[in-house]
N, C-alpha and C. Protein backbone atom coordinates (compact mmCIF):
# COMPACT_ATOMS: atom_id res chain seq x y z
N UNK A 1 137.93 80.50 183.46
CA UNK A 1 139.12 81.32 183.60
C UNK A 1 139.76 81.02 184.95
N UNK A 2 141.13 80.88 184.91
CA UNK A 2 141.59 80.54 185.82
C UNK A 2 142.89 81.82 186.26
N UNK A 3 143.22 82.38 187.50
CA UNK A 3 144.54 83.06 187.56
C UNK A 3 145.18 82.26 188.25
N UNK A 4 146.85 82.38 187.72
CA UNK A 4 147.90 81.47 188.25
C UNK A 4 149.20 82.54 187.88
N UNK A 5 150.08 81.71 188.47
CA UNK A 5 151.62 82.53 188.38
C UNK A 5 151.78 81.64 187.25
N UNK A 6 152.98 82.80 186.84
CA UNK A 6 153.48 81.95 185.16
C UNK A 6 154.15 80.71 185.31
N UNK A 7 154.84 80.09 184.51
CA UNK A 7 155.93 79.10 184.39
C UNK A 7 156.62 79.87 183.42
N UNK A 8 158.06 79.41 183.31
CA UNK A 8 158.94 79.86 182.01
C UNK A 8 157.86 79.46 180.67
N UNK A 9 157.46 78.41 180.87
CA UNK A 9 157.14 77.87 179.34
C UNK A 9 155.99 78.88 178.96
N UNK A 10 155.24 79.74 180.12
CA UNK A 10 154.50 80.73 179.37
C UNK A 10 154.95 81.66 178.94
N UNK A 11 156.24 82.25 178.98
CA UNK A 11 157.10 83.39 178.39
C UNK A 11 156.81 83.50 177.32
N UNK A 12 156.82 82.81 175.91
CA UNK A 12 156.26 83.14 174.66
C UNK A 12 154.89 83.39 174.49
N UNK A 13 154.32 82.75 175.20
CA UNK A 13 152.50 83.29 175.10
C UNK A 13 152.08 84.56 176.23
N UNK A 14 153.31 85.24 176.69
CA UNK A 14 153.08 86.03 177.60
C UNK A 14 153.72 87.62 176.62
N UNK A 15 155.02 86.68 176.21
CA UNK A 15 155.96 87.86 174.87
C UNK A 15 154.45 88.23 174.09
N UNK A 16 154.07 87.19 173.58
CA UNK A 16 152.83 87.51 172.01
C UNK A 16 151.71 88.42 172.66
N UNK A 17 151.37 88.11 173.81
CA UNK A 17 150.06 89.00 174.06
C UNK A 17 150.76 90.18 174.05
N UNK A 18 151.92 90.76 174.81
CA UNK A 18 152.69 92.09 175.12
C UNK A 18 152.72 92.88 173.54
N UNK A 19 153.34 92.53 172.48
CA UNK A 19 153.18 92.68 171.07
C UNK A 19 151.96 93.05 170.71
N UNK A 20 150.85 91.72 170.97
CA UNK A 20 149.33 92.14 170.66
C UNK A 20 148.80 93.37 170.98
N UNK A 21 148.20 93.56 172.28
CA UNK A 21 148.09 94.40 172.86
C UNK A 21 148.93 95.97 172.76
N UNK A 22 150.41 95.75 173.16
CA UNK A 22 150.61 97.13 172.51
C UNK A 22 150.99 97.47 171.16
N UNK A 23 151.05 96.79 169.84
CA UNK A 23 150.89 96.98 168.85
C UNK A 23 149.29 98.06 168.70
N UNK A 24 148.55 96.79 168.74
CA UNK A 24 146.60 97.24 168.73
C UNK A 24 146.88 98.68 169.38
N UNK A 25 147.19 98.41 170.82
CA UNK A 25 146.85 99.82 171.63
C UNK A 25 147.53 101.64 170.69
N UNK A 26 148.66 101.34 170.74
CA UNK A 26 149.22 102.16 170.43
C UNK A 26 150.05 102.63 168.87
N UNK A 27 149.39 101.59 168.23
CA UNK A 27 149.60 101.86 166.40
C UNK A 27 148.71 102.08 165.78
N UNK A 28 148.43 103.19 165.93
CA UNK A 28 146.43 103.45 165.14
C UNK A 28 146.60 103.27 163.59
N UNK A 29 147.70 103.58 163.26
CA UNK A 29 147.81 104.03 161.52
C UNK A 29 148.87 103.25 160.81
N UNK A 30 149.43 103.00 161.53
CA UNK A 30 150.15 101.99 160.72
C UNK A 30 151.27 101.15 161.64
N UNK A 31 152.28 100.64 160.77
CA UNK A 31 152.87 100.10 161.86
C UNK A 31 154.89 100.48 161.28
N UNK A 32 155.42 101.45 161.30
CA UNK A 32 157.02 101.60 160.68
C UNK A 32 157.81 100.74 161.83
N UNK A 33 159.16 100.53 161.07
CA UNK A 33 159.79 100.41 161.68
C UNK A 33 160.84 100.47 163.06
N UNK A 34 160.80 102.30 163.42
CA UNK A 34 160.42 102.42 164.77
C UNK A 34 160.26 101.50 165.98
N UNK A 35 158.81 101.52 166.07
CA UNK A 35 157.75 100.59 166.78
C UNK A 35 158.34 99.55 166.83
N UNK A 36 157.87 99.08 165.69
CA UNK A 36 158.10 97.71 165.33
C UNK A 36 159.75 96.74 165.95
N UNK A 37 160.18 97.54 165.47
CA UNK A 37 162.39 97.05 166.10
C UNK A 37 161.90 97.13 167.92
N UNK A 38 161.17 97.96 168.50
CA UNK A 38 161.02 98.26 169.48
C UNK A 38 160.22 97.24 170.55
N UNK A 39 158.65 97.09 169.95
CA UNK A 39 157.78 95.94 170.17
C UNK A 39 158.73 94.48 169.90
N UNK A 40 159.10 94.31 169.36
CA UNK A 40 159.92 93.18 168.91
C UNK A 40 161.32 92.94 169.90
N UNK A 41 161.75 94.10 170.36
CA UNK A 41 163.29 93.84 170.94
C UNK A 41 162.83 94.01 172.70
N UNK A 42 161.45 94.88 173.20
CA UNK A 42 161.38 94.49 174.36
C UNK A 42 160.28 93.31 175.02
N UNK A 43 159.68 92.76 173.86
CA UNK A 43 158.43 91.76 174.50
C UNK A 43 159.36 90.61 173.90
N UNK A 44 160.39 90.11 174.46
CA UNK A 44 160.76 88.73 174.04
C UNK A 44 160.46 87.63 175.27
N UNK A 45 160.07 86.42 174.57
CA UNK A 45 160.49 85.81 175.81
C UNK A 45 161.40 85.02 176.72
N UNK A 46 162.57 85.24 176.41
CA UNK A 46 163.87 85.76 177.07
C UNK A 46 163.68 86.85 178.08
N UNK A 47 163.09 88.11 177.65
CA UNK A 47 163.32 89.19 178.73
C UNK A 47 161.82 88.37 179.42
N UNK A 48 161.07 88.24 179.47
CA UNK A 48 159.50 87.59 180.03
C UNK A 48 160.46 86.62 181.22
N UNK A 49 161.04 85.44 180.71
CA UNK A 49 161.72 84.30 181.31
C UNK A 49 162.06 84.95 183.00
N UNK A 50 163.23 86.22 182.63
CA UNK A 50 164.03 86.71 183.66
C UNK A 50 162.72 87.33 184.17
N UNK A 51 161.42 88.24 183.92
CA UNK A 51 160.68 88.59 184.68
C UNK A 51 159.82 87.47 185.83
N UNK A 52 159.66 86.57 185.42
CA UNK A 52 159.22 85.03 185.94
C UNK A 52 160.10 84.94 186.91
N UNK A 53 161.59 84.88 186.98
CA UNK A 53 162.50 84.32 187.71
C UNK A 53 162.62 85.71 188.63
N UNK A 54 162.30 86.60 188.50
CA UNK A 54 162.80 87.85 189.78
C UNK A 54 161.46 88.08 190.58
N UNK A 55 162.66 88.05 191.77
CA UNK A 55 161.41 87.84 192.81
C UNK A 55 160.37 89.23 193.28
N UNK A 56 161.67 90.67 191.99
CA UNK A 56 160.49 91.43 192.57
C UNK A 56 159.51 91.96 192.19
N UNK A 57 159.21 90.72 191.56
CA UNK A 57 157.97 91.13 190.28
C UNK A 57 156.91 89.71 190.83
N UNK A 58 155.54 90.67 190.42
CA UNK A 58 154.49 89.78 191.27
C UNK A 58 153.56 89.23 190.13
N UNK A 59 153.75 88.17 188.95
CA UNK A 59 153.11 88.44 187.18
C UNK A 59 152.15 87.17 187.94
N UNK A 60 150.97 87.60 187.59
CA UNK A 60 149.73 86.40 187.29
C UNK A 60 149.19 86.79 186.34
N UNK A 61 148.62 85.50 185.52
CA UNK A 61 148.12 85.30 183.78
C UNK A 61 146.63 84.89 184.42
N UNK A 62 145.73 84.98 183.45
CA UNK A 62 144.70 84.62 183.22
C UNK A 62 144.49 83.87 182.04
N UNK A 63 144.16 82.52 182.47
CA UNK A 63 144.42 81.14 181.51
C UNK A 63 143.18 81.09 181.26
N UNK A 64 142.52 80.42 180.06
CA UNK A 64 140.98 80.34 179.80
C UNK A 64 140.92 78.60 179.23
N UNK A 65 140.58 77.86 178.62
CA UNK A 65 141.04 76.90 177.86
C UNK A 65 141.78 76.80 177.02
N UNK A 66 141.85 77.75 176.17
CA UNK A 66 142.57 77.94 175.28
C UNK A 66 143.80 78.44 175.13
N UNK A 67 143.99 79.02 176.85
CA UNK A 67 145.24 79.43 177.23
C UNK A 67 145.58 80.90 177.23
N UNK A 68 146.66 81.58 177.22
CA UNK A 68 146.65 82.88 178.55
C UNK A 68 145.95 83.94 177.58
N UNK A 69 144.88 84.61 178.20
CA UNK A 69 144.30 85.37 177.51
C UNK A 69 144.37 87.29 178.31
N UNK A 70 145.34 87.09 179.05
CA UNK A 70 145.59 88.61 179.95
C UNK A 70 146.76 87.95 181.15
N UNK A 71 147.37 89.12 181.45
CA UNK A 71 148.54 89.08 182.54
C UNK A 71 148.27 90.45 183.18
N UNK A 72 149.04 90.18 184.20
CA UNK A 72 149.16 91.76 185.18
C UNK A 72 150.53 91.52 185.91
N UNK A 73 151.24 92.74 185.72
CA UNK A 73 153.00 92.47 187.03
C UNK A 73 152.85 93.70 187.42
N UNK A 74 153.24 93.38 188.69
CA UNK A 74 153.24 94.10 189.70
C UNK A 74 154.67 94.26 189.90
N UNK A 75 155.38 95.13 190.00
CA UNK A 75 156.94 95.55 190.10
C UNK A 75 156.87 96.52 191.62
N UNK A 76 158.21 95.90 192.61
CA UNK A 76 158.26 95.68 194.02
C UNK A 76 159.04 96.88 194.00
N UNK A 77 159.76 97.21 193.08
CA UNK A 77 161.42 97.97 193.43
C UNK A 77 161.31 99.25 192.60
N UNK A 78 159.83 99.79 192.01
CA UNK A 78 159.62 100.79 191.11
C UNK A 78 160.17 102.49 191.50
N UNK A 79 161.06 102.94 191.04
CA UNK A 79 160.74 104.34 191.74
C UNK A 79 159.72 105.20 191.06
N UNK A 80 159.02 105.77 191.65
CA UNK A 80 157.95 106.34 191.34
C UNK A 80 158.38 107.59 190.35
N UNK A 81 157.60 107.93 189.70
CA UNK A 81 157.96 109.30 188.70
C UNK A 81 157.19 110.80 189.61
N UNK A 82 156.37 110.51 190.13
CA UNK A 82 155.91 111.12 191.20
C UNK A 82 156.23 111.16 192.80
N UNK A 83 155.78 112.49 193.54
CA UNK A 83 155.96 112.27 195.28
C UNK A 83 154.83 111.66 195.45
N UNK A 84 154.82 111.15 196.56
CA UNK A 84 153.60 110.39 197.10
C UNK A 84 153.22 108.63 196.53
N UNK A 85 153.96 108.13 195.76
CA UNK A 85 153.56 107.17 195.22
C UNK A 85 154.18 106.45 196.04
N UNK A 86 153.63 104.72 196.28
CA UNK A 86 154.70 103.90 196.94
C UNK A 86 155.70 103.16 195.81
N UNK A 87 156.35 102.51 196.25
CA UNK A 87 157.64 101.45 195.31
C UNK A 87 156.66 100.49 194.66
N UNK A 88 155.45 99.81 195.23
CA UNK A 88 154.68 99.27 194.05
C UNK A 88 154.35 99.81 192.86
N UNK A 89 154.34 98.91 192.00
CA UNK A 89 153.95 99.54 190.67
C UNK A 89 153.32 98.89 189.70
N UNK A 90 152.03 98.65 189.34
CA UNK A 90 151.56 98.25 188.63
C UNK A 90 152.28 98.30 187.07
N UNK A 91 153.08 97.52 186.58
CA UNK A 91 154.16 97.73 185.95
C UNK A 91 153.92 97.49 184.17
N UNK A 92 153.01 96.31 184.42
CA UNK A 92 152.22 96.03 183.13
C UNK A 92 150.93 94.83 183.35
N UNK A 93 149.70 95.35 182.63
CA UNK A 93 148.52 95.10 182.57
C UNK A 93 147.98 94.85 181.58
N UNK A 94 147.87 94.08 180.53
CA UNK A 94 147.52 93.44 179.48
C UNK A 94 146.02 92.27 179.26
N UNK A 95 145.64 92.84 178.73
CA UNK A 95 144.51 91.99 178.59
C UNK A 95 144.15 91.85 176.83
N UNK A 96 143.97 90.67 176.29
CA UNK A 96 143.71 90.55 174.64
C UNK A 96 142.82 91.44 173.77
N UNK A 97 142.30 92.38 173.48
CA UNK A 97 141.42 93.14 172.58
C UNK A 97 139.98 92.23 173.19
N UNK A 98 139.83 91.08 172.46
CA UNK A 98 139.08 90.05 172.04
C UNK A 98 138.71 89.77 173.64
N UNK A 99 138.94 89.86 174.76
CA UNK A 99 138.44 89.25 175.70
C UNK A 99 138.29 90.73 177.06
N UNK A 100 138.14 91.98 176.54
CA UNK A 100 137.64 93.00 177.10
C UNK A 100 136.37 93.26 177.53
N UNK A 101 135.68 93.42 178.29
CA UNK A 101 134.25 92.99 178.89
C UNK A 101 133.87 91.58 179.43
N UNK A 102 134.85 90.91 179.54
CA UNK A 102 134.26 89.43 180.37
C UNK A 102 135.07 89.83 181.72
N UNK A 103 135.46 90.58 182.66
CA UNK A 103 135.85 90.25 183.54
C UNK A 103 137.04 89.97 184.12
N UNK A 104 138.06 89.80 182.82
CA UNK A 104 139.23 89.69 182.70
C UNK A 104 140.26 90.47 183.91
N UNK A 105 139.91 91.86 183.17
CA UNK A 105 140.73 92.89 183.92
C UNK A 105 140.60 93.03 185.04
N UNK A 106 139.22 93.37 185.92
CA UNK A 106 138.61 93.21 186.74
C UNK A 106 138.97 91.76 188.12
N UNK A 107 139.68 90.68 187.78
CA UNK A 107 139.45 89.97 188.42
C UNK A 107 141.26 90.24 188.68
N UNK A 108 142.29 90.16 187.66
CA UNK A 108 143.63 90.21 187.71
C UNK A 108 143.92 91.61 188.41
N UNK A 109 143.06 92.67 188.50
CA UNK A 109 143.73 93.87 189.10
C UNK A 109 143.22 93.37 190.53
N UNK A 110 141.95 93.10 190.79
CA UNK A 110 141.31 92.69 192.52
C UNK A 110 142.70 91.70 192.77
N UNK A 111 142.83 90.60 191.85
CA UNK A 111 143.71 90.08 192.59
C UNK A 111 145.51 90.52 193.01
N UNK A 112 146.15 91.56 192.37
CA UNK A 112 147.06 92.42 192.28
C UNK A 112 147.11 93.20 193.23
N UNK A 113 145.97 93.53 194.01
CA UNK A 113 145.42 94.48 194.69
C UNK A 113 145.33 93.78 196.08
N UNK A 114 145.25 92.57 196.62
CA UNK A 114 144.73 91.64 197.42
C UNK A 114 146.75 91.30 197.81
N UNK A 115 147.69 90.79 196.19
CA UNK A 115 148.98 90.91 196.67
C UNK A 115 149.69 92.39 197.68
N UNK A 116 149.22 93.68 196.77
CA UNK A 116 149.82 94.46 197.22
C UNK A 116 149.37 94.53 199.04
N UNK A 117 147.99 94.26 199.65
CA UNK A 117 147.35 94.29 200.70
C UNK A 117 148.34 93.28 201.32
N UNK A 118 148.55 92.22 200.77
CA UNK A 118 149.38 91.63 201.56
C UNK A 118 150.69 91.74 201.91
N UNK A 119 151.12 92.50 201.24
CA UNK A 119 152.46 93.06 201.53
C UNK A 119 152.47 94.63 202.44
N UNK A 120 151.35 94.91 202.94
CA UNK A 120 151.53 95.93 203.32
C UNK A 120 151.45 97.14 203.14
N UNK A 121 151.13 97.09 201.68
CA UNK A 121 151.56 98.68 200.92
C UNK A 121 150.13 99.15 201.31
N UNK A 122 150.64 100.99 200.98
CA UNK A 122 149.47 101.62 201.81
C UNK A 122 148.89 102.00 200.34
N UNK A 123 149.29 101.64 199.19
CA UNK A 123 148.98 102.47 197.78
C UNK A 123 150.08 101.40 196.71
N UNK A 124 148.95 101.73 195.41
CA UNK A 124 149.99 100.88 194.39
C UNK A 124 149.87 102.31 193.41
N UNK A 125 150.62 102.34 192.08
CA UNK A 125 151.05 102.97 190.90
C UNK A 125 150.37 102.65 189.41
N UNK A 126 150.67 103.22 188.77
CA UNK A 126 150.59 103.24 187.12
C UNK A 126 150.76 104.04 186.48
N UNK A 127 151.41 103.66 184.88
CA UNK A 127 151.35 104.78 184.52
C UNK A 127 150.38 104.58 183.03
N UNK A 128 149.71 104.92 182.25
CA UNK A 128 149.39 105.22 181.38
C UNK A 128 149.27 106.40 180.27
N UNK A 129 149.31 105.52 178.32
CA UNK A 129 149.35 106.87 177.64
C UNK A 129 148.44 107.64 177.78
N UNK A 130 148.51 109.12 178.02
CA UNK A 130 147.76 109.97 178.23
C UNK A 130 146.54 109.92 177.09
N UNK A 131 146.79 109.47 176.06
CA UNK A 131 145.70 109.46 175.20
C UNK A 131 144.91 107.81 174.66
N UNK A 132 145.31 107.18 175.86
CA UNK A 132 144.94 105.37 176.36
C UNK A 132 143.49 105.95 176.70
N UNK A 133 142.17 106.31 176.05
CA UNK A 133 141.10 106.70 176.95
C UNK A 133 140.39 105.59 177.66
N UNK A 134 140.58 104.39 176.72
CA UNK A 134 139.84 102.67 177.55
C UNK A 134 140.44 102.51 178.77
N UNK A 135 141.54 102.50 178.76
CA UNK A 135 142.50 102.21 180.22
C UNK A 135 142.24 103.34 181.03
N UNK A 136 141.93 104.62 180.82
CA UNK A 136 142.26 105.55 182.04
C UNK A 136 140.44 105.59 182.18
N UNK A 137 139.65 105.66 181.87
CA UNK A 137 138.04 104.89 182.41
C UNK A 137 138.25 104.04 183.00
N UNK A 138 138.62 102.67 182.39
CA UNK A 138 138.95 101.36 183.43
C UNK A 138 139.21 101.66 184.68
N UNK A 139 140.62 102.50 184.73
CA UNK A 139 141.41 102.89 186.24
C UNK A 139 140.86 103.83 187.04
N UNK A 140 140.26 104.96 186.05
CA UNK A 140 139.41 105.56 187.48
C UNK A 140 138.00 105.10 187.83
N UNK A 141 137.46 104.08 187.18
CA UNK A 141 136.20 103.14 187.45
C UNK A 141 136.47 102.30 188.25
N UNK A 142 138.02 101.97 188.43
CA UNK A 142 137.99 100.94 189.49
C UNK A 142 138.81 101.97 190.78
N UNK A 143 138.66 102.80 191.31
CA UNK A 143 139.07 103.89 192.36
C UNK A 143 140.12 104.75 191.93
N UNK A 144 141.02 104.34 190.54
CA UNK A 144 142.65 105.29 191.01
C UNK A 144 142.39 106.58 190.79
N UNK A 145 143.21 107.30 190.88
CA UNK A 145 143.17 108.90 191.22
C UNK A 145 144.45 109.64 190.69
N UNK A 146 144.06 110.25 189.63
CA UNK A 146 144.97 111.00 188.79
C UNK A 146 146.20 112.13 189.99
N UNK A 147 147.34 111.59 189.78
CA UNK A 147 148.59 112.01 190.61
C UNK A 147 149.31 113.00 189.63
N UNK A 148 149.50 112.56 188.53
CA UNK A 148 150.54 113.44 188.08
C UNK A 148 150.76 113.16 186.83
N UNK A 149 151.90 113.33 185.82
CA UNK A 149 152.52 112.75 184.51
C UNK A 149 153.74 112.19 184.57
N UNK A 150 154.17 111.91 183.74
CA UNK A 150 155.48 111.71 183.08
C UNK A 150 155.47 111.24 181.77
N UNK A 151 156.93 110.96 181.10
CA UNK A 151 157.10 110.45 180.17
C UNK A 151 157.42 109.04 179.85
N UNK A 152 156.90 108.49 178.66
CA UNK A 152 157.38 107.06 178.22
C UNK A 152 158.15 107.43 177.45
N UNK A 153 159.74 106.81 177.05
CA UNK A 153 160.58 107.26 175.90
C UNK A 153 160.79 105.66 175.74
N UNK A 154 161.26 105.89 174.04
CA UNK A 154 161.48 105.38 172.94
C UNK A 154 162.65 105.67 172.62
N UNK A 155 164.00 105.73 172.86
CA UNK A 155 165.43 106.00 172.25
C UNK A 155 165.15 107.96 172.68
N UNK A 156 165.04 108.76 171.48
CA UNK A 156 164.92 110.05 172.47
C UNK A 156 163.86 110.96 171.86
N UNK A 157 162.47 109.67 171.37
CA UNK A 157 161.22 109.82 171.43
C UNK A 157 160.66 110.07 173.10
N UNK A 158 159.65 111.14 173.35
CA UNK A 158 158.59 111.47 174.62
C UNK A 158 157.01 110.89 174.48
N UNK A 159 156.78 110.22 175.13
CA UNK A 159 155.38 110.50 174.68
C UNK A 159 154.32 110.47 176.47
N UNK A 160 153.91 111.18 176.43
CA UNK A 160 153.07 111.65 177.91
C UNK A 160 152.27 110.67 177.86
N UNK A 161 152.56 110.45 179.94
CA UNK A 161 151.85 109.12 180.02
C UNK A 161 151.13 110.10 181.40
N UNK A 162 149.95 109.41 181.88
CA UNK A 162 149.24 109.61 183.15
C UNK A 162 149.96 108.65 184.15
N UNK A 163 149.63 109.36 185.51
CA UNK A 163 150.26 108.82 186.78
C UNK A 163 148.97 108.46 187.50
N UNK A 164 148.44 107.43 187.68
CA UNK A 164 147.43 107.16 188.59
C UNK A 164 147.94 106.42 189.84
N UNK A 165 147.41 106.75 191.08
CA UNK A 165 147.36 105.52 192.23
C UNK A 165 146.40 105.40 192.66
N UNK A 166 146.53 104.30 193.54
CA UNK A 166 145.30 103.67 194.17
C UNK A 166 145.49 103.68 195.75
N UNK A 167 145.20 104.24 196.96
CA UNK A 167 145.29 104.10 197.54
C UNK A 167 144.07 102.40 198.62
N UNK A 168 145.36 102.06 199.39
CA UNK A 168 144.38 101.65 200.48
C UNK A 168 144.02 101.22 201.46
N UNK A 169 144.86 102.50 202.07
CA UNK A 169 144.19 102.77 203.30
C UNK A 169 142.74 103.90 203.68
């Protein structure tokens, strides 16, 4: 396993995991149309491309042989949904179903964590669905600390997400 910054040409294998992942994560029962128009109209890779090209986004993939098997972006310019949070933001964190317990996650957040150190920040962000229970173990197993809520919307669908940060200082 290797981490690297993207190229454009990974935008489609970066779009498909985004789909994967939150399809799996968050469609327990089926999959309507909804979702679907939704998953489909924001994981393109077109919108991926322009995330690659802006500088205030910090995306490293985790390549295996077979090619990208997890990403992590870090977003520079976030306003927080909470007080106390900094403008970092752990923005999106993806890792394949199929490659959960090797280390994956673990190595792309240390290294996310090592960017934000280098920039200074005294604390990074996240948000997660409140009822994500794999991800919010993950995050408070690796230090973060439940801040607050908010909402994820869907057109003028709500659905409650958790506010974690990480401080570190």
């Amino acid at each position: 396993m290797t981490l690297r910054r993207p190229t454009k040409s990974d935008a489609s294998s970066i779009a498909a995991i985004s789909i994967e992942v939150w399809v799996g994560t968050y469609l327990k029962r089926g999959v309507n149309a909804f979702f679907a128009d939704f998953a489909l109209n924001e994981f393109t890779p077109a919108k991926v491309e322009k995330l690659i090209s802006d500088p205030s986004q910090f995306i490293l993939v985790s390549d295996n042989e077979q090619g990208i098997d997890g990403f992590i972006r870090v977003s520079s310019s976030s306003k927080p949904p909470v007080e106390g949070c900094s403008e970092l933001e752990i923005s999106t964190f993806y890792v394949q179903p199929r490659h959960h317990g090797k280390g994956i996650g673990k190595q792309l957040l240390e290294a996310a964590f090592q960017h934000c150190r280098d920039s200074a920040a005294e604390s990074v962000w996240l948000t997660t669905n409140a009822e994500n229970d794999a991800a919010i173990a993950f995050y408070l197993s690796r230090g973060f600390e439940h801040v607050g809520e908010t909402h994820f919307r869907i057109g003028d669908e709500r659905y409650l997400n958790n506010v974690y940060s990480f401080r570190f200082l």
